[in-house]
N, C-alpha and C. Protein backbone atom coordinates (compact mmCIF):
# COMPACT_ATOMS: atom_id res chain seq x y z
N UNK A 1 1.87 16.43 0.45
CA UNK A 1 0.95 15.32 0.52
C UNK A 1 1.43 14.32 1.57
N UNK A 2 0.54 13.42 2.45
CA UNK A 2 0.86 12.84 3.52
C UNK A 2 0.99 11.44 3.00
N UNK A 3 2.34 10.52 2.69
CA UNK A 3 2.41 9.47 2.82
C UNK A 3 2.35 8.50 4.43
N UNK A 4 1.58 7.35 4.16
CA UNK A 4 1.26 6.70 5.09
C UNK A 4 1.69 5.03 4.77
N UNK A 5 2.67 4.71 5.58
CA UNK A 5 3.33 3.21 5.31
C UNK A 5 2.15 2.57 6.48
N UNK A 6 1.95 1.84 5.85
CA UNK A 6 0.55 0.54 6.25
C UNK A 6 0.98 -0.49 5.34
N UNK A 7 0.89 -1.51 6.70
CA UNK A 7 1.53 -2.90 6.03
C UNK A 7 0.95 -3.93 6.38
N UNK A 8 2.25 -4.95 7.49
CA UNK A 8 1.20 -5.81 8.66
C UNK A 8 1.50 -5.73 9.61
N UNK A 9 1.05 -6.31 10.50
CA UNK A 9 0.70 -6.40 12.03
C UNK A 9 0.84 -7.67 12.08
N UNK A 10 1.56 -8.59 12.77
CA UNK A 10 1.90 -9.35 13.72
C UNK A 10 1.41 -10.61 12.28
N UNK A 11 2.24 -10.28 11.24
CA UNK A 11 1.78 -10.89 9.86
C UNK A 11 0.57 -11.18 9.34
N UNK A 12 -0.43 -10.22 9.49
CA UNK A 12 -1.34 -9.85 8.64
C UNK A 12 -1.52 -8.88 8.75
N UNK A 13 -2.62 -8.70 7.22
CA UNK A 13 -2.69 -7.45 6.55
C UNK A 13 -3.11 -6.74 7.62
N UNK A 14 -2.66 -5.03 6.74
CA UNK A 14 -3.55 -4.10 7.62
C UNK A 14 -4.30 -3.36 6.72
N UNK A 15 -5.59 -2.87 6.90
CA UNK A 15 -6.40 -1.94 5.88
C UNK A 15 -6.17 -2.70 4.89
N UNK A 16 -5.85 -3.85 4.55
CA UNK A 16 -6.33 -5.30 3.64
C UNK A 16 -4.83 -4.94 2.71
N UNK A 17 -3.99 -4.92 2.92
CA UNK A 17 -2.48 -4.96 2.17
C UNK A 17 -2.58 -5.58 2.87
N UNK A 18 -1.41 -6.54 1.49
CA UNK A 18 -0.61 -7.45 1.95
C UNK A 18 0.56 -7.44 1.56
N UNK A 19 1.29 -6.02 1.48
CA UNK A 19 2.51 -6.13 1.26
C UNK A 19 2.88 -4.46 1.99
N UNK A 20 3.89 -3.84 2.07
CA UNK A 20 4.26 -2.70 2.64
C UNK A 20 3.46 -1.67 1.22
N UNK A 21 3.51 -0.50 1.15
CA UNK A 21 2.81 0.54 0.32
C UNK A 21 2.91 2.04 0.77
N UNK A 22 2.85 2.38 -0.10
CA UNK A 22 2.67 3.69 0.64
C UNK A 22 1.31 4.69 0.05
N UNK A 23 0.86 4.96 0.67
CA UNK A 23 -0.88 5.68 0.97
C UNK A 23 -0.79 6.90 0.99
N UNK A 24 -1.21 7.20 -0.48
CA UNK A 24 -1.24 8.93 -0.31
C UNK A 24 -2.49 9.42 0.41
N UNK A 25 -3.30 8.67 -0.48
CA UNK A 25 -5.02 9.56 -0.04
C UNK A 25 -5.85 8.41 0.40
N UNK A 26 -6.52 9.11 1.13
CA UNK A 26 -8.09 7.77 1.49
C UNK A 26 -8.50 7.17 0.52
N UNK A 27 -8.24 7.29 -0.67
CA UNK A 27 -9.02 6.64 -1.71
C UNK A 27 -8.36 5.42 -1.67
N UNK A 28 -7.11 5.41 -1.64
CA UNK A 28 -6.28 3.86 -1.87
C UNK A 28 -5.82 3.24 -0.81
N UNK A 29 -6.98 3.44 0.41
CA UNK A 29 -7.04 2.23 1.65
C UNK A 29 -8.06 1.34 1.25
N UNK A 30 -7.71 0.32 1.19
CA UNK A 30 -8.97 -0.49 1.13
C UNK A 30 -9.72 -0.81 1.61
N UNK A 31 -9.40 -0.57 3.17
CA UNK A 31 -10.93 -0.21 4.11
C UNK A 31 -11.85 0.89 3.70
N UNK A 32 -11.18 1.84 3.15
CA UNK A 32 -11.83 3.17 2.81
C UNK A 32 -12.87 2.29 1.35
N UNK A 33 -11.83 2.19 0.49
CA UNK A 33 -13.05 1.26 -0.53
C UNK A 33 -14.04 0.02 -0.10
N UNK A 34 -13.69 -0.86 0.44
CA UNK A 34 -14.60 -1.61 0.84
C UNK A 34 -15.74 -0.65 1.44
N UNK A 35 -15.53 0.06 2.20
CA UNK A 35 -16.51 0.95 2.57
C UNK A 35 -17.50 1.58 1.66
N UNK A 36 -16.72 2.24 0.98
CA UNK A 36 -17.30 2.49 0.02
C UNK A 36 -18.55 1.44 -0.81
N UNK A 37 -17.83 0.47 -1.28
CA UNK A 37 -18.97 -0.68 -1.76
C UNK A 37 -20.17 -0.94 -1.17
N UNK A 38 -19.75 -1.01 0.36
CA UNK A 38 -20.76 -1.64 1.70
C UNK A 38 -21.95 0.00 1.58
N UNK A 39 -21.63 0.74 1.45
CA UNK A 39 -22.65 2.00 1.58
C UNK A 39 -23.49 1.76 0.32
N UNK A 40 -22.53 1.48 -0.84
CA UNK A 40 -23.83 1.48 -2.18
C UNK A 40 -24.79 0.08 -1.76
N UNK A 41 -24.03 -0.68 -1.30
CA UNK A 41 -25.18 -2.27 -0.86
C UNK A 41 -26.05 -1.76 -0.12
N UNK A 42 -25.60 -0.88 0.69
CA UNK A 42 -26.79 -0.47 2.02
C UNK A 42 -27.76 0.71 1.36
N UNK A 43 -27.69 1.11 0.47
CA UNK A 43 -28.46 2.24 -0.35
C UNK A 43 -29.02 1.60 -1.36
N UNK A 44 -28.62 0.29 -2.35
CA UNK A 44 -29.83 -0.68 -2.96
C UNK A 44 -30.35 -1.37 -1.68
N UNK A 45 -30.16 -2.15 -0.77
CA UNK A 45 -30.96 -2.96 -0.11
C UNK A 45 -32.14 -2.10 0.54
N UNK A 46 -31.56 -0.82 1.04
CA UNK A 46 -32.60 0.17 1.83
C UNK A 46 -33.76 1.04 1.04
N UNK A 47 -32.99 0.73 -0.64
CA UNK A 47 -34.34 0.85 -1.55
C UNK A 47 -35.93 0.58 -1.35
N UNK A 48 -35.38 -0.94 -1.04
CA UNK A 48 -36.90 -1.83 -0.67
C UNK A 48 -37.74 -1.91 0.52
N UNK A 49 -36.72 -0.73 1.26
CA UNK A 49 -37.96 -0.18 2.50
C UNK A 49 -39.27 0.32 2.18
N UNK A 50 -40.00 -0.43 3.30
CA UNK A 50 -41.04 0.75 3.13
C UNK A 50 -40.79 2.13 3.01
N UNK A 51 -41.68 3.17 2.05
CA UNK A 51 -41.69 4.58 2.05
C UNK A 51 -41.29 5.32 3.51
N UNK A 52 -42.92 4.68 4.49
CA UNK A 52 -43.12 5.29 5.84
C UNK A 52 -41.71 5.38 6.15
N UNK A 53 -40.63 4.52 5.87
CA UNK A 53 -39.56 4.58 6.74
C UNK A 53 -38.35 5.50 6.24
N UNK A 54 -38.48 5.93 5.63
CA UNK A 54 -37.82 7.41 4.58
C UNK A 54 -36.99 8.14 5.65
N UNK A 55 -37.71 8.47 6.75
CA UNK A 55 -37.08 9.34 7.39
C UNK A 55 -36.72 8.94 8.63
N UNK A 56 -37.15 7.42 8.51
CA UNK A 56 -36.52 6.21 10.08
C UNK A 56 -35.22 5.58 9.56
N UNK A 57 -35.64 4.42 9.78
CA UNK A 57 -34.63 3.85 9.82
C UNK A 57 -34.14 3.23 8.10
N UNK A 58 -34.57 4.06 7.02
CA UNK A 58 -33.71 4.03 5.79
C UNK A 58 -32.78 5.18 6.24
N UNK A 59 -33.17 6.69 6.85
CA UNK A 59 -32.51 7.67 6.90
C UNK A 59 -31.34 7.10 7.61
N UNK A 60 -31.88 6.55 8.90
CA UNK A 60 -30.45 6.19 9.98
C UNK A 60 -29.71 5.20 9.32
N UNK A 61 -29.77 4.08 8.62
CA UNK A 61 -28.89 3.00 8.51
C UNK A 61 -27.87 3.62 7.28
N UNK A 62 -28.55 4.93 6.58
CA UNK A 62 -27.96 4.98 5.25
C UNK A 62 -26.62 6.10 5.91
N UNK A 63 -26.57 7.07 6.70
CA UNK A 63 -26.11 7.75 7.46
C UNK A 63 -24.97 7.12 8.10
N UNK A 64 -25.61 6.50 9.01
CA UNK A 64 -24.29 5.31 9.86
C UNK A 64 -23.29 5.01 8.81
N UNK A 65 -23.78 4.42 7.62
CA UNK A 65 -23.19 3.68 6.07
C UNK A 65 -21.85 4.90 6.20
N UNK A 66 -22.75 5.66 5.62
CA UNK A 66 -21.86 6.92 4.75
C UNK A 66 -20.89 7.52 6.37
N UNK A 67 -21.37 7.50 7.33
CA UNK A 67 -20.23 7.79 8.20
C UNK A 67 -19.60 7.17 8.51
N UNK A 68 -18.92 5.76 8.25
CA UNK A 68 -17.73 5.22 8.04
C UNK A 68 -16.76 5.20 7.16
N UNK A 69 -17.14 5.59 6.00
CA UNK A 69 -16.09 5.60 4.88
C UNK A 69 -15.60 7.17 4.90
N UNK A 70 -16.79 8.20 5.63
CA UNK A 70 -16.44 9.68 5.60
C UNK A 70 -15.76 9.73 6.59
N UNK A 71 -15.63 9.09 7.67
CA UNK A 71 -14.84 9.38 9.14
C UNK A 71 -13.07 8.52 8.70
N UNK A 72 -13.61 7.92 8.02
CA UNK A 72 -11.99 7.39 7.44
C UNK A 72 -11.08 8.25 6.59
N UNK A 73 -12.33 8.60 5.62
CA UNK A 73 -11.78 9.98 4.75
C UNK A 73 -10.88 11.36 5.74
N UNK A 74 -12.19 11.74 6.12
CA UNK A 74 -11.22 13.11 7.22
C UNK A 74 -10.03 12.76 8.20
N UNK A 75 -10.32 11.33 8.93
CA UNK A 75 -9.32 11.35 9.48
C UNK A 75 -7.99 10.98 9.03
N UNK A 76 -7.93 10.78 7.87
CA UNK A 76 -6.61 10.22 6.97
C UNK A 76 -5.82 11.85 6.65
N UNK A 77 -6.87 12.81 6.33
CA UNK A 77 -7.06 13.61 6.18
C UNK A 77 -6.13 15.01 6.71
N UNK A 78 -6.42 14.43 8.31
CA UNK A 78 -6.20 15.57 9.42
C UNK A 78 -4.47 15.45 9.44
N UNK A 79 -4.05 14.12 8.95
CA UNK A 79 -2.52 13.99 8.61
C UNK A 79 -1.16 13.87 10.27
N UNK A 80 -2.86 13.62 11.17
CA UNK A 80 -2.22 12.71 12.53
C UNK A 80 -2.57 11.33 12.79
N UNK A 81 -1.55 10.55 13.34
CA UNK A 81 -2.00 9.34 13.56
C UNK A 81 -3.02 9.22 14.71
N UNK A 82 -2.54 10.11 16.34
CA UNK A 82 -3.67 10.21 16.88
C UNK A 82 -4.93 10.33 16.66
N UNK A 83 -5.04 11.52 14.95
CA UNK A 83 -6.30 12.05 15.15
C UNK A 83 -7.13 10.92 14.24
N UNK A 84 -6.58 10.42 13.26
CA UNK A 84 -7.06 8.84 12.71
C UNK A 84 -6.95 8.16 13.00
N UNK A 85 -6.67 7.69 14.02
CA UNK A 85 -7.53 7.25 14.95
C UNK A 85 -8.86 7.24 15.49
N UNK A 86 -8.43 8.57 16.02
CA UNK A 86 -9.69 8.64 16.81
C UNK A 86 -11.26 8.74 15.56
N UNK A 87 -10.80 9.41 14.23
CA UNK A 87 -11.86 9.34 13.37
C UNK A 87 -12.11 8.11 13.14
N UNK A 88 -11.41 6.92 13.51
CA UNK A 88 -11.21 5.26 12.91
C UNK A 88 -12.47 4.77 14.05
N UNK A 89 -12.22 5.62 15.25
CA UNK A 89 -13.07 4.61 16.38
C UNK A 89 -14.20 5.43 16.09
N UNK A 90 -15.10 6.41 15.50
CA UNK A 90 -16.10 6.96 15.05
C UNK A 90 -16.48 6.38 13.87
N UNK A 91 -15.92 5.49 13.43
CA UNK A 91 -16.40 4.93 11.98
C UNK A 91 -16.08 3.24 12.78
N UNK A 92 -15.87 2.96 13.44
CA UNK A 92 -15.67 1.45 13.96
C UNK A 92 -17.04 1.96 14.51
N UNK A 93 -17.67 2.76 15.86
CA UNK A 93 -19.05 2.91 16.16
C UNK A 93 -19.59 3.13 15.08
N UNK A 94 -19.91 3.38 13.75
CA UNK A 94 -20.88 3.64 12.98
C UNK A 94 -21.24 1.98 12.46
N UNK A 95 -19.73 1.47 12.00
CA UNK A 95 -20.32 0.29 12.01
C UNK A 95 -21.54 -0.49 12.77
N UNK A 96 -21.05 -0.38 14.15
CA UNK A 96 -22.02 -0.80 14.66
C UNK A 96 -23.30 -0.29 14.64
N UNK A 97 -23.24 0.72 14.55
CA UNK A 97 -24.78 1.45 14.71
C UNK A 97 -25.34 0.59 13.36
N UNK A 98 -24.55 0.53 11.89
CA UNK A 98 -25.00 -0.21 11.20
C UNK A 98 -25.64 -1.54 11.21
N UNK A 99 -25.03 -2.58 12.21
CA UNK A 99 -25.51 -3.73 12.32
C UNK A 99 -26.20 -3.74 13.39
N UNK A 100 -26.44 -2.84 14.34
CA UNK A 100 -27.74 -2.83 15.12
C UNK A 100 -29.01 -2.28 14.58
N UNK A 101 -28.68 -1.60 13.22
CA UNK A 101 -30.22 -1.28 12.01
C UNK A 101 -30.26 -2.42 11.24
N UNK A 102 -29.13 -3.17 11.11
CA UNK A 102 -29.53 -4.25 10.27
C UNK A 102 -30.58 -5.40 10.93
N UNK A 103 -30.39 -5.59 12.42
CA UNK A 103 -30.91 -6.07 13.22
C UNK A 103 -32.52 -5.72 13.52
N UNK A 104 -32.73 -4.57 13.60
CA UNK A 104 -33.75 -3.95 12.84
C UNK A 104 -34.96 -4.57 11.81
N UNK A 105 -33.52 -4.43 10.67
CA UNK A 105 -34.37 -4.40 9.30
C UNK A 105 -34.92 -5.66 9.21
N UNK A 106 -34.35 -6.84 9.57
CA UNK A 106 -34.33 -8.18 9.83
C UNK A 106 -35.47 -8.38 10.41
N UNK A 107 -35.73 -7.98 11.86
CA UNK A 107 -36.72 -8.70 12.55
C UNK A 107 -37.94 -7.72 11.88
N UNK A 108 -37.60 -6.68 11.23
CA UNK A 108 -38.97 -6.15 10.69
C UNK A 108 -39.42 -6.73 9.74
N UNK A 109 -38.60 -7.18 8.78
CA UNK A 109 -38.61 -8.32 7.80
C UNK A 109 -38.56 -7.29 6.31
N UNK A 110 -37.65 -6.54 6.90
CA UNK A 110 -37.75 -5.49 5.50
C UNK A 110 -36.70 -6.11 4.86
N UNK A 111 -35.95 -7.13 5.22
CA UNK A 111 -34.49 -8.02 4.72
C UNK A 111 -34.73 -9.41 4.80
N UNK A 112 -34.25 -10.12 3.68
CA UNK A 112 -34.12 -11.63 3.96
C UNK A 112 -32.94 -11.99 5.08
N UNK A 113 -33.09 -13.46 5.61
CA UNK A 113 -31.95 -13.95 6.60
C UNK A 113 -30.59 -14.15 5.75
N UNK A 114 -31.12 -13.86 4.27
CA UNK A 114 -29.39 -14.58 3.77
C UNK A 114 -28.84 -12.92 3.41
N UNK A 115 -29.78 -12.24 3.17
CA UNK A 115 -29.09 -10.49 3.17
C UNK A 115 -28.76 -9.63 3.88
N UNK A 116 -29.22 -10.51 5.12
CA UNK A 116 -28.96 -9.95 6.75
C UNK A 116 -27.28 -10.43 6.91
N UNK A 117 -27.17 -12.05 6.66
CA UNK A 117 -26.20 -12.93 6.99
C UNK A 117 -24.76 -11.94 6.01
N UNK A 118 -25.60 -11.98 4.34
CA UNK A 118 -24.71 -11.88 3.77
C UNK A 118 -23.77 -10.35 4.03
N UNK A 119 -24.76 -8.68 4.14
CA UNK A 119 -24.36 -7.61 4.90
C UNK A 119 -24.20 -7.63 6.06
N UNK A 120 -24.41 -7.89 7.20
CA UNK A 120 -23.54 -8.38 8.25
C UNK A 120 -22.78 -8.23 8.73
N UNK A 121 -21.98 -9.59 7.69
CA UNK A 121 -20.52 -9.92 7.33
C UNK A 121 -20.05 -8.92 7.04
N UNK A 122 -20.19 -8.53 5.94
CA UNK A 122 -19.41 -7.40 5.50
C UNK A 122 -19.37 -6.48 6.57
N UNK A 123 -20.22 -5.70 7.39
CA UNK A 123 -20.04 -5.05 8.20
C UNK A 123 -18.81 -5.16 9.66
N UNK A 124 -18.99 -6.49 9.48
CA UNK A 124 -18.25 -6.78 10.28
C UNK A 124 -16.50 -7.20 9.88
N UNK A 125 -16.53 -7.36 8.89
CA UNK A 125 -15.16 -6.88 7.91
C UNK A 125 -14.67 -5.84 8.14
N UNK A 126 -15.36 -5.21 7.73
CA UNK A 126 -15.27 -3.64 7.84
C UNK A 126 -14.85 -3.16 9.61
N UNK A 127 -15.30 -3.39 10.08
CA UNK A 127 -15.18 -3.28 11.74
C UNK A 127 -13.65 -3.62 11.87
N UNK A 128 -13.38 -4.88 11.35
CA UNK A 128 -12.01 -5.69 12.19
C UNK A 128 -10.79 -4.97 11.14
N UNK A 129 -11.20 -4.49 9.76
CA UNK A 129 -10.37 -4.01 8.87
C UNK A 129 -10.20 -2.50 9.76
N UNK A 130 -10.70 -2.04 10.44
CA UNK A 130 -10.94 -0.28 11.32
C UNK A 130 -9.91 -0.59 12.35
N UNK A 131 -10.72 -1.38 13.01
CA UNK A 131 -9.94 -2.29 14.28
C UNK A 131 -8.04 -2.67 13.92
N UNK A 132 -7.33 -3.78 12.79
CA UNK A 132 -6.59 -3.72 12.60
C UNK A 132 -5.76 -2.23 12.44
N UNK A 133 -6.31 -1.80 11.07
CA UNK A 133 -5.37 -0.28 11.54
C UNK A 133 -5.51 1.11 12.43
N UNK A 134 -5.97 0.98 13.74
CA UNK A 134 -5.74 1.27 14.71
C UNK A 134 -4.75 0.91 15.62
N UNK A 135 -4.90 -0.76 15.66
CA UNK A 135 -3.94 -0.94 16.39
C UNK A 135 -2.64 -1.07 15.75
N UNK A 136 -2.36 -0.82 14.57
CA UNK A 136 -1.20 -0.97 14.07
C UNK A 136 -0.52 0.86 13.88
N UNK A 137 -1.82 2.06 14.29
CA UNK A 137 -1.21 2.95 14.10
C UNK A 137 -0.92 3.36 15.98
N UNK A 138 -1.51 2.15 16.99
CA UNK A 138 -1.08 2.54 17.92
C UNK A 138 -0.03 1.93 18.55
N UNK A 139 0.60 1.00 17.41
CA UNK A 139 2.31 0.09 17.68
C UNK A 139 3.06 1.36 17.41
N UNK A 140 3.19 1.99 16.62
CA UNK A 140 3.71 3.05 16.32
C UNK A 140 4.61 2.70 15.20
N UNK A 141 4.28 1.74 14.38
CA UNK A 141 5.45 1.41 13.39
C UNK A 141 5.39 2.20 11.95
C-alpha cells in the first residue's frame, strides 16, 4: 500500500492538513472529500434544471463534478508523484470547466446569485486545494 506524507508548504496546509499524516488511500485526502461533497451539491442543484437540459449542460457540469474527485482518485492511485500530478492538473481543468457551467447556469437563470456565489467558492477551494498539492509534490518534500 502507498503511503503519502502531505503536510505544509511554506506553512500552510496542503490537501487541507494541518499537521504531517500519512495517506494511505484517496479517501483520506481532503481534497479528495471535499470533492466529493462539491459533486453531491452539483447533482442536487442540477436537479432543478430544466429536463430539455438532461443531456446539455446538467450532463456536462455533472461530469466535469465527478471528474475531479475521480482524477484525484486514479492519480493517487498510479502510486507516482509525477503521474498525480499530472491527474491533479486534469481535475484542477475540470474544475474549471465546472465554473465556466456554473457561469452558464447563472446567466440562464437555472441558479440563484447566492448559489452561484455560494458553489463557486467552493469550486474554487477546490482548485487552490489541487493547486497547493501539486506544488508541494513538485518541491519534492
Amino acid at each position: 500500500m502507498l503511503n503519502r506524507k502531505i503536510g505544509r508548504l511554506n506553512n500552510k496546509p496542503i490537501g487541507g492538513l494541518n499537521i504531517l499524516s500519512t495517506i494511505k488511500s484517496f479517501e483520506e485526502l481532503p481534497v479528495w472529500k471535499d470533492a466529493r461533497k462539491f459533486t453531491n451539491k452539483i447533482y442536487n442543484i442540477t436537479n432543478k434544471f430544466p429536463k430539455e437540459e438532461i443531456y446539455g449542460l446538467t450532463s456536462q457540469i455533472r461530469r466535469a463534478s465527478v471528474s475531479i474527485m475521480s482524477n484525484i482518485a486514479e492519480g493517487f492511485d498510479r502510486r507516482s508523484d509525477k503521474k498525480l500530478s499530472n491527474f491533479l492538473s486534469i481535475a484542477r481543468g475540470s474544475s474549471s470547466e465546472v465554473q465556466n457551467d456554473l457561469c452558464i447556469a447563472l446567466d440562464l437563470r437555472y441558479i440563484s446569485k447566492e448559489e452561484f456565489k455560494e458553489i463557486y467558492q467552493e469550486a474554487k477551494k477546490i482548485a487552490k486545494q489541487i493547486n497547493d498539492l501539486m506544488t508541494y509534490l513538485k518541491s519534492g518534500k
